[in-house]
N, C-alpha and C. Protein backbone atom coordinates (compact mmCIF):
# COMPACT_ATOMS: atom_id res chain seq x y z
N UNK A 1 -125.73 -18.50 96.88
CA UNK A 1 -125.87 -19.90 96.53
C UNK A 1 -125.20 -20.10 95.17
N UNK A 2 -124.52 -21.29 95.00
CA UNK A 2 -123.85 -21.06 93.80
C UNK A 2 -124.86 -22.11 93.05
N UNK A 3 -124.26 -22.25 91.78
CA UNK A 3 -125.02 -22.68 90.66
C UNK A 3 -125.32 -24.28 91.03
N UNK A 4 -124.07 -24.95 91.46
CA UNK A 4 -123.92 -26.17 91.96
C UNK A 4 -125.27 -26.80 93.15
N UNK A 5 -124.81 -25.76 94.28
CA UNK A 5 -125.67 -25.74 95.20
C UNK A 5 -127.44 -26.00 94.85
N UNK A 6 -127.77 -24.88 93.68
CA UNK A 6 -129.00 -24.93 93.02
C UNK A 6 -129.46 -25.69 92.26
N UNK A 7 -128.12 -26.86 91.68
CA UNK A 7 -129.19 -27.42 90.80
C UNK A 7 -129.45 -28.83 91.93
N UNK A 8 -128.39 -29.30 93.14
CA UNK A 8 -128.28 -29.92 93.67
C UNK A 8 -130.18 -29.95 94.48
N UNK A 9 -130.21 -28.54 94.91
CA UNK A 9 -131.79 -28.53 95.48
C UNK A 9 -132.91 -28.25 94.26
N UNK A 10 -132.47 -28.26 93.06
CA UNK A 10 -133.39 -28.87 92.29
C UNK A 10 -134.24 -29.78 92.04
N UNK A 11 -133.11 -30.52 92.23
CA UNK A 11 -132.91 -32.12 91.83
C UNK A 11 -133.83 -32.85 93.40
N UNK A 12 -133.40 -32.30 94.52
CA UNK A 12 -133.88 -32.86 95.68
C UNK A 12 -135.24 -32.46 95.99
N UNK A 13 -135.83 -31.22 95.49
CA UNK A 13 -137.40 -30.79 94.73
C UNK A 13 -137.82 -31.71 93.99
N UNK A 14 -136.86 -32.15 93.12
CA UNK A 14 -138.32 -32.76 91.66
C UNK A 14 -138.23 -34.09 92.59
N UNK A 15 -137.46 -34.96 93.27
CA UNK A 15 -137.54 -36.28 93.98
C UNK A 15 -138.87 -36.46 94.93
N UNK A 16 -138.49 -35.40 95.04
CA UNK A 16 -140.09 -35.30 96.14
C UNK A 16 -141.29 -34.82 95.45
N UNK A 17 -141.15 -33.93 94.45
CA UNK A 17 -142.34 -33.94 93.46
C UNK A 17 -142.65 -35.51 93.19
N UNK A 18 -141.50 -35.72 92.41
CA UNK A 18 -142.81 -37.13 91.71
C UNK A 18 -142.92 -37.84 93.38
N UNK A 19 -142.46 -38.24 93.88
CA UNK A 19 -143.00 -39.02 95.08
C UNK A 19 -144.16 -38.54 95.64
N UNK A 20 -144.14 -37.16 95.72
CA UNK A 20 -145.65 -36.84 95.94
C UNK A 20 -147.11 -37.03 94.76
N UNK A 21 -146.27 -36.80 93.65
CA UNK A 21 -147.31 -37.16 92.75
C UNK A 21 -147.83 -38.77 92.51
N UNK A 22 -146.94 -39.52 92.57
CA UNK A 22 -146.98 -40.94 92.89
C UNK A 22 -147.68 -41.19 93.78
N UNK A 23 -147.93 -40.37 95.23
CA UNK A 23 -149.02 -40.83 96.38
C UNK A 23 -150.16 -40.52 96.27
N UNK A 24 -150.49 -39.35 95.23
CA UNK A 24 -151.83 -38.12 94.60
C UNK A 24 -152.12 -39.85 94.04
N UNK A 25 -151.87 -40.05 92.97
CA UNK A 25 -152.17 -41.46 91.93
C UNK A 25 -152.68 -42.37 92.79
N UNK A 26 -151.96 -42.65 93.86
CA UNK A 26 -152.61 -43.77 94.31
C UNK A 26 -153.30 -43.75 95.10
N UNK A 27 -153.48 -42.40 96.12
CA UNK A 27 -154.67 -42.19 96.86
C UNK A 27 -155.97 -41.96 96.24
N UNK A 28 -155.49 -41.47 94.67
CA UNK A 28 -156.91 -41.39 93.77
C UNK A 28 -157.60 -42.43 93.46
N UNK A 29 -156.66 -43.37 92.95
CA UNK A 29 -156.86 -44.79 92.56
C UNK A 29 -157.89 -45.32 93.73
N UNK A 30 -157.24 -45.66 95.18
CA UNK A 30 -157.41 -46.10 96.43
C UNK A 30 -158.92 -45.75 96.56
N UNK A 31 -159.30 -44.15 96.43
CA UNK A 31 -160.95 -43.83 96.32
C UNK A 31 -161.64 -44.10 95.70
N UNK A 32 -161.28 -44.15 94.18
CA UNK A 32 -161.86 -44.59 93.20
C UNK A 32 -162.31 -45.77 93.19
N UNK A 33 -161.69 -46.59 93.35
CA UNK A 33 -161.83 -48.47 93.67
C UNK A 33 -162.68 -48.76 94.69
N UNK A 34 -162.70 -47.98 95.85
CA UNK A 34 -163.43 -47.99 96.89
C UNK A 34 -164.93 -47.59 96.94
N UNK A 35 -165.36 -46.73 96.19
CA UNK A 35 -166.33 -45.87 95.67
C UNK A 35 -166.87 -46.62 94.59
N UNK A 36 -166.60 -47.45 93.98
CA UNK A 36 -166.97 -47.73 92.66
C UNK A 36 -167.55 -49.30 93.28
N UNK A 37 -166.21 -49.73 93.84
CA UNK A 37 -166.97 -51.34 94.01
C UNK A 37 -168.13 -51.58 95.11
N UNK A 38 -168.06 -50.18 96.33
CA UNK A 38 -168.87 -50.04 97.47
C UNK A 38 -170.46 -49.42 96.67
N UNK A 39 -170.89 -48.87 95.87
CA UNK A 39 -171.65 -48.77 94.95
C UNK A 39 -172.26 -49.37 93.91
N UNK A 40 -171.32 -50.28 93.30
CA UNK A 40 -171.94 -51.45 92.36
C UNK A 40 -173.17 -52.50 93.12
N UNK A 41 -174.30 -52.07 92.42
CA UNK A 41 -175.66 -52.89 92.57
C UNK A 41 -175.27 -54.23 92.63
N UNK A 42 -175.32 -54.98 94.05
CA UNK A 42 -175.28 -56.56 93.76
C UNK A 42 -176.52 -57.32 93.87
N UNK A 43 -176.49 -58.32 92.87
CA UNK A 43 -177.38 -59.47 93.12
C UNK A 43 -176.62 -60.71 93.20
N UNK A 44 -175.83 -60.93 92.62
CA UNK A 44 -174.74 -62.22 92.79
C UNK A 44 -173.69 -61.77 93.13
N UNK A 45 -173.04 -61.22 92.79
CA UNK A 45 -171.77 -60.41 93.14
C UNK A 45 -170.85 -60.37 92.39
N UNK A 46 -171.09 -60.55 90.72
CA UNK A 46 -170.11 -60.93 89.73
C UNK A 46 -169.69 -59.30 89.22
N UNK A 47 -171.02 -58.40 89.33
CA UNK A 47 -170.75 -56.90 88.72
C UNK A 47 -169.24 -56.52 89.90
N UNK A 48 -169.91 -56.83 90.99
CA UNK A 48 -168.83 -55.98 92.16
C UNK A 48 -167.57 -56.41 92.08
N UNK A 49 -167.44 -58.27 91.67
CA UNK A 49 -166.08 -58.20 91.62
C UNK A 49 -165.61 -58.67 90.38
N UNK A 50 -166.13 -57.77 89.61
CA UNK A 50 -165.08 -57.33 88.68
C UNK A 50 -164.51 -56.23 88.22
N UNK A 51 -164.30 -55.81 89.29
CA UNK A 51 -163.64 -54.11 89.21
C UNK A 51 -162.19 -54.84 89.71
N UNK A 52 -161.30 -54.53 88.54
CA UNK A 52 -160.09 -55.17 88.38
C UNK A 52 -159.08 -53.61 87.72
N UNK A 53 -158.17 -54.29 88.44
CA UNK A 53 -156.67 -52.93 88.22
C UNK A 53 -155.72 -53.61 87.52
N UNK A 54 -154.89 -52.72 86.74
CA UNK A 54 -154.19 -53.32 85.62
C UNK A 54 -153.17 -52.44 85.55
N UNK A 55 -152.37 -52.04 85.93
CA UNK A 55 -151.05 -50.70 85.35
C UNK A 55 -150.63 -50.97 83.87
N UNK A 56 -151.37 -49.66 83.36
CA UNK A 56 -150.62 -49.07 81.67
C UNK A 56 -151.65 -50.20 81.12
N UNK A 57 -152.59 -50.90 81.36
CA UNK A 57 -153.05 -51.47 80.25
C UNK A 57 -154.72 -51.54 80.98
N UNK A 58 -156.09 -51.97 80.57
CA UNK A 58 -156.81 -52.24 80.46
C UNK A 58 -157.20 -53.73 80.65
N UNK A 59 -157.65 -54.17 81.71
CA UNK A 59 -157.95 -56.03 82.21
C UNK A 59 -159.23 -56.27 81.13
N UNK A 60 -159.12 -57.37 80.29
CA UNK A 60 -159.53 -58.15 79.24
C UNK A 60 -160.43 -58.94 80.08
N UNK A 61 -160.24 -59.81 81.14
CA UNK A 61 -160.82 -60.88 81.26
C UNK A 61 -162.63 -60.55 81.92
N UNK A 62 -162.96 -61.45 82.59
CA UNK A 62 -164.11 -61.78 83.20
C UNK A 62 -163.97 -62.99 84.43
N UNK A 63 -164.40 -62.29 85.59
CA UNK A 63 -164.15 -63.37 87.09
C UNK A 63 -165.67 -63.95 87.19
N UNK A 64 -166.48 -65.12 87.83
CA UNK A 64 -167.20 -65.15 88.59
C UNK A 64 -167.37 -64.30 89.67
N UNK A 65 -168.02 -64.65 90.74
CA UNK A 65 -168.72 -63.53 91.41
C UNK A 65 -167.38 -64.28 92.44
N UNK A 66 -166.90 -63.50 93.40
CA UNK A 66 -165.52 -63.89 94.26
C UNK A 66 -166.23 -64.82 95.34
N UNK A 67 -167.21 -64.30 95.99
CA UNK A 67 -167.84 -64.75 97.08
C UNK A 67 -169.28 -65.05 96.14
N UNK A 68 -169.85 -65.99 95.48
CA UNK A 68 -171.05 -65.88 95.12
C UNK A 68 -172.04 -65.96 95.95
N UNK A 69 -173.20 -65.24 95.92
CA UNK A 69 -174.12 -65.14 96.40
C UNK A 69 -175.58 -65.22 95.75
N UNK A 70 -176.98 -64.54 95.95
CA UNK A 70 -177.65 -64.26 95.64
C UNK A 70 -178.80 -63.16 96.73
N UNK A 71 -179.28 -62.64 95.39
CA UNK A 71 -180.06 -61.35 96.17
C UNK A 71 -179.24 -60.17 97.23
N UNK A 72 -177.84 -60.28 96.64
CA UNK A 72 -177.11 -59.51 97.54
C UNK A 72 -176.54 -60.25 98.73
N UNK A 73 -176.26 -60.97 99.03
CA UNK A 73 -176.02 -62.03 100.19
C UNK A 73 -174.68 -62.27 100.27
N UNK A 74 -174.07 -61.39 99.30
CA UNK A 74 -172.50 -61.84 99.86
C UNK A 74 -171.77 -60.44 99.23
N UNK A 75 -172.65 -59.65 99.14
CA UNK A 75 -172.16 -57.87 99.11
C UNK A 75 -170.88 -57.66 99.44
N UNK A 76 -171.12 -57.44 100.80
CA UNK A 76 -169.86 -56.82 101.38
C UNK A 76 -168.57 -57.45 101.57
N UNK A 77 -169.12 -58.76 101.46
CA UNK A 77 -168.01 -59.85 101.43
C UNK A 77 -167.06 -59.72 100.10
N UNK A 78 -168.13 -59.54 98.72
CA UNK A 78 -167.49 -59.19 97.66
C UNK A 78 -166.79 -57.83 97.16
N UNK A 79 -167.40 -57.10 98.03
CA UNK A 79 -166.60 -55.92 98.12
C UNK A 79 -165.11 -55.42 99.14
N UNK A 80 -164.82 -56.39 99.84
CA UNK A 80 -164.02 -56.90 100.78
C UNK A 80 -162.59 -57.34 99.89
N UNK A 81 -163.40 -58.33 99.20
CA UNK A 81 -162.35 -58.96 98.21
C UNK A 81 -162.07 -58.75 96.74
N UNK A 82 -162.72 -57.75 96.59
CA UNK A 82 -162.08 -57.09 95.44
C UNK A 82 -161.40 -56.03 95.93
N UNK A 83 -161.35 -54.96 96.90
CA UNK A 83 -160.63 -54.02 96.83
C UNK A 83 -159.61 -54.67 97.61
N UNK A 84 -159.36 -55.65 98.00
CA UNK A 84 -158.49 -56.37 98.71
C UNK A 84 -156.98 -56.85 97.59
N UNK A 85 -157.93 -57.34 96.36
CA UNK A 85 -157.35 -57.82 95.16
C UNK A 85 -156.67 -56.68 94.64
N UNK A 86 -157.38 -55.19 94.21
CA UNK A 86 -157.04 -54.13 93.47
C UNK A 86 -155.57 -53.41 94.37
N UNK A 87 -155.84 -53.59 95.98
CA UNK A 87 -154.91 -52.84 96.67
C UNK A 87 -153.40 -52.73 96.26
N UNK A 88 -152.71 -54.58 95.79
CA UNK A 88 -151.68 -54.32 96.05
C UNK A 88 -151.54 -53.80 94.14
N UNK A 89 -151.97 -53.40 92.92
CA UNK A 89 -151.77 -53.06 92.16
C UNK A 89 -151.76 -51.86 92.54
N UNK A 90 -152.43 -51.00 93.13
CA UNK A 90 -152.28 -49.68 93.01
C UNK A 90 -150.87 -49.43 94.10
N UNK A 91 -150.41 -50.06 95.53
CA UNK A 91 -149.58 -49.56 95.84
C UNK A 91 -147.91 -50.22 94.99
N UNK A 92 -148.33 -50.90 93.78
CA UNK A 92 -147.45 -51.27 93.14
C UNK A 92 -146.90 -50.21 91.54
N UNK A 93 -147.82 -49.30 91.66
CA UNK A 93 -147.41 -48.27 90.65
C UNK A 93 -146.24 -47.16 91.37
N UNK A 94 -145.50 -47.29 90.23
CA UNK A 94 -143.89 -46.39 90.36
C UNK A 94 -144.09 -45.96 89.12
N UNK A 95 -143.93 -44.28 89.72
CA UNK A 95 -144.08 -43.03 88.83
C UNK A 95 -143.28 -42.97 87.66
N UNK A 96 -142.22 -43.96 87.78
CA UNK A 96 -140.48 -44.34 87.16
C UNK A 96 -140.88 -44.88 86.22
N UNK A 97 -141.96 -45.88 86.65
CA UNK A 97 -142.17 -47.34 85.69
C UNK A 97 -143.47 -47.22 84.43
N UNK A 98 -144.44 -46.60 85.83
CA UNK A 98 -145.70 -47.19 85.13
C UNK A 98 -146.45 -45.28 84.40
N UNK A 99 -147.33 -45.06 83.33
CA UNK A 99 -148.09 -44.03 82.95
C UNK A 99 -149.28 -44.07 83.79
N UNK A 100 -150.26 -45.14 83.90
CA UNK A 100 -151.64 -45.37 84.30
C UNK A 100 -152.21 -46.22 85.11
N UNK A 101 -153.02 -46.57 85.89
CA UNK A 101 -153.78 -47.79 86.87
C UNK A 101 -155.55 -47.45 86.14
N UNK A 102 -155.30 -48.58 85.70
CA UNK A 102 -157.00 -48.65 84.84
C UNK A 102 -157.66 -49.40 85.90
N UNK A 103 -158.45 -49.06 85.85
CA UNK A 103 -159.57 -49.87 86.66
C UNK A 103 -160.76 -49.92 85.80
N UNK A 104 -160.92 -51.31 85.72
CA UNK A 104 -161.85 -51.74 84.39
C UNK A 104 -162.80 -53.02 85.47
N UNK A 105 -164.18 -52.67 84.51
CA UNK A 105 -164.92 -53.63 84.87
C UNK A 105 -165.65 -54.22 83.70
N UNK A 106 -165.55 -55.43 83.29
CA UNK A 106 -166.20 -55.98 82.03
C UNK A 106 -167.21 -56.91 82.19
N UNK A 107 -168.14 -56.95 83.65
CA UNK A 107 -169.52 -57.59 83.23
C UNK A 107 -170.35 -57.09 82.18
N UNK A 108 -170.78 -57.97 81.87
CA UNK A 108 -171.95 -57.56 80.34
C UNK A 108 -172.92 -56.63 81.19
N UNK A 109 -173.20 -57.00 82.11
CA UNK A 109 -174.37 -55.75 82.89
C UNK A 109 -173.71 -54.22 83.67
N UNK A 110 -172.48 -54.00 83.34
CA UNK A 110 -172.31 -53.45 84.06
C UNK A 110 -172.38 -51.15 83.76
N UNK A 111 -172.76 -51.17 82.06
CA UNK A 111 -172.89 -50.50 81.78
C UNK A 111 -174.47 -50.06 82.16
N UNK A 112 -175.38 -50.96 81.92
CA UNK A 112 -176.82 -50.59 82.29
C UNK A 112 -176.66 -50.66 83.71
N UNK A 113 -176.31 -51.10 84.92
CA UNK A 113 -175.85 -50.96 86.07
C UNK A 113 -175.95 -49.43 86.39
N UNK A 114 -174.23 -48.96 85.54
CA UNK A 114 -174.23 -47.73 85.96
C UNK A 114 -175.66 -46.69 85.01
N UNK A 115 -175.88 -47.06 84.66
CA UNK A 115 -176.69 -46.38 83.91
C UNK A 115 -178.43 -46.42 84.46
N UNK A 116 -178.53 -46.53 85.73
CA UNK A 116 -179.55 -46.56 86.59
C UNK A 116 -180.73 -47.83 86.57
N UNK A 117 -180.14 -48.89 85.93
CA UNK A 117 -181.39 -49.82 85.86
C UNK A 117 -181.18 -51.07 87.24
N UNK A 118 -180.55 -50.23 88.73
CA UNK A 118 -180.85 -51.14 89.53
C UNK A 118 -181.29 -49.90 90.69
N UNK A 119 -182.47 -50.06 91.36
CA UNK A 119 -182.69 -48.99 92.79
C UNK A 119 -181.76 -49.25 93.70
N UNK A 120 -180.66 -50.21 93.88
CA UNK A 120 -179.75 -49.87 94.53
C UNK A 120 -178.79 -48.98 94.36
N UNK A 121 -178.38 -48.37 93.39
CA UNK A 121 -177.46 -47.14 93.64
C UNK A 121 -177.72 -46.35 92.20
N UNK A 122 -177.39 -45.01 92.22
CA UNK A 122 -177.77 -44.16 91.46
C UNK A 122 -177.62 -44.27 89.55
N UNK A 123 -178.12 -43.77 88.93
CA UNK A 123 -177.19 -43.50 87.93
C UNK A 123 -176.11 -42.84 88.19
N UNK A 124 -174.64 -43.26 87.49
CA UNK A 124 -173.47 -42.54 87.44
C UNK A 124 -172.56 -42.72 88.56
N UNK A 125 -173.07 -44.03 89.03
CA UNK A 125 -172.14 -44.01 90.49
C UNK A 125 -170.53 -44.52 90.05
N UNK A 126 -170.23 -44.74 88.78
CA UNK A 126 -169.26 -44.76 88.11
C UNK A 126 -168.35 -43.39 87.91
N UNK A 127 -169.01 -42.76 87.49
CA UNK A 127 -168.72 -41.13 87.42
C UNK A 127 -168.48 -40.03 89.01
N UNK A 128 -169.61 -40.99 89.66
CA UNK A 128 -169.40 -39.89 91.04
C UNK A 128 -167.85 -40.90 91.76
N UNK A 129 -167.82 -42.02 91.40
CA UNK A 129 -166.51 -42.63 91.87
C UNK A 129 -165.33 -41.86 91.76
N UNK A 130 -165.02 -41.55 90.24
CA UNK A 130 -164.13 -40.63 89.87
C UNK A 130 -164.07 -39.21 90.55
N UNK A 131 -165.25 -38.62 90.64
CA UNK A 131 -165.39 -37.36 91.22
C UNK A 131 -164.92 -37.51 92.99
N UNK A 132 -165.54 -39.10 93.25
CA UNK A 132 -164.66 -38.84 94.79
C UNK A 132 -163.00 -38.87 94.98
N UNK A 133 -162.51 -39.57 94.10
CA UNK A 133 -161.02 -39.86 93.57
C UNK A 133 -160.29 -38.38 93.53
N UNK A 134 -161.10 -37.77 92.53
CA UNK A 134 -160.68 -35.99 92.68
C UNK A 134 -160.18 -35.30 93.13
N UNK A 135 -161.79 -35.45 94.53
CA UNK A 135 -161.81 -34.70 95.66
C UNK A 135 -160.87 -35.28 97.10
N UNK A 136 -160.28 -36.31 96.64
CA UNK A 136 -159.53 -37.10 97.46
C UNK A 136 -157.81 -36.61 97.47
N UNK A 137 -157.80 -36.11 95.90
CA UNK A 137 -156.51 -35.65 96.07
C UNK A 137 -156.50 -34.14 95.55
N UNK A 138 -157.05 -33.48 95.16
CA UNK A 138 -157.68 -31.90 95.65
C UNK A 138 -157.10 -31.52 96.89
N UNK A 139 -156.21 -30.32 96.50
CA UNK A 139 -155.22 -29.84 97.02
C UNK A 139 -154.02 -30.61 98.13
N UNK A 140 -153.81 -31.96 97.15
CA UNK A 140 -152.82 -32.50 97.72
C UNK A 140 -151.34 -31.23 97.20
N UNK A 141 -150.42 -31.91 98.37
CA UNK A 141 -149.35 -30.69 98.45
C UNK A 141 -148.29 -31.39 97.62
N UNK A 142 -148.23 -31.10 96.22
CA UNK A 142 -147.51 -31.83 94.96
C UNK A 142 -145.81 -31.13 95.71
N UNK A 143 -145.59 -29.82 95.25
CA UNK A 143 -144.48 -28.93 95.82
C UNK A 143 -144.10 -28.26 96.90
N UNK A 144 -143.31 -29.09 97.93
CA UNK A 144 -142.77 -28.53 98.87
C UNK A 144 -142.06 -27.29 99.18
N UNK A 145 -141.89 -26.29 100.27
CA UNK A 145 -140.99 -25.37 100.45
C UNK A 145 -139.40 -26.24 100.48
């Protein structure tokens, strides 16, 4: 193989590296978002939908509840439409372009939330979100033969 030849299948390695690493990101993302907003304790539905995606930066704002409800009454509906919202940011990150996909949630309740003060879902279901994200791309195949 000459030198030419080698750097030529170098080059056609690392293309498919980052493209694979680019799909690791967003299948992590994809769990994470899913896990996090399918877990957020609702009573109105303002905690659930505000799990908001942002590439390379951190979301500032604050939504009403998407579907408002009460006593949980529009749950799944709100969880419907937020990961609905988050989807096309995450399949909009390019490995080229972007460093990060934040996924931020800024209800005022949403730290005591995760922090076990509703019997609907655990402490740390913030943390086990991430941990499913992980395990989602845990032993994805970054380098091809």
């Amino acid at each position: 193989m000459s030198l030419d030849d080698f750097a030529k299948r170098i080059d056609r390695i690392a293309v498919r590296v980052e493209g694979n690493v680019e799909r690791a990101v967003k299948d992590c993302a994809g769990a994470v978002l899913r896990s996090v907003v399918e877990n957020t304790p609702v009573d109105t539905g303002m905690a659930r939908s505000n799990w908001t995606l942002e590439l390379d930066r951190a979301f500032e704002g604050l939504f009403p509840a998407r579907v408002p409800g009460e006593k949980g009454s529009t749950a799944e509906e709100n969880a419907t439409a937020t990961i609905e919202a988050g989807t096309p940011t995450i399949e909009a990150f390019d490995i080229a372009a972007n460093r990060e996909i934040h996924i931020t949630n800024n209800a005022p309740h949403i730290q005591p939330l995760n922090d076990g003060h509703s019997r609907q879902a655990p402490a740390g279901f913030v943390q086990m979100a991430v941990m499913e994200g992980l395990a989602t791309v845990r032993g994805a195949k970054i380098v091809e033969d």
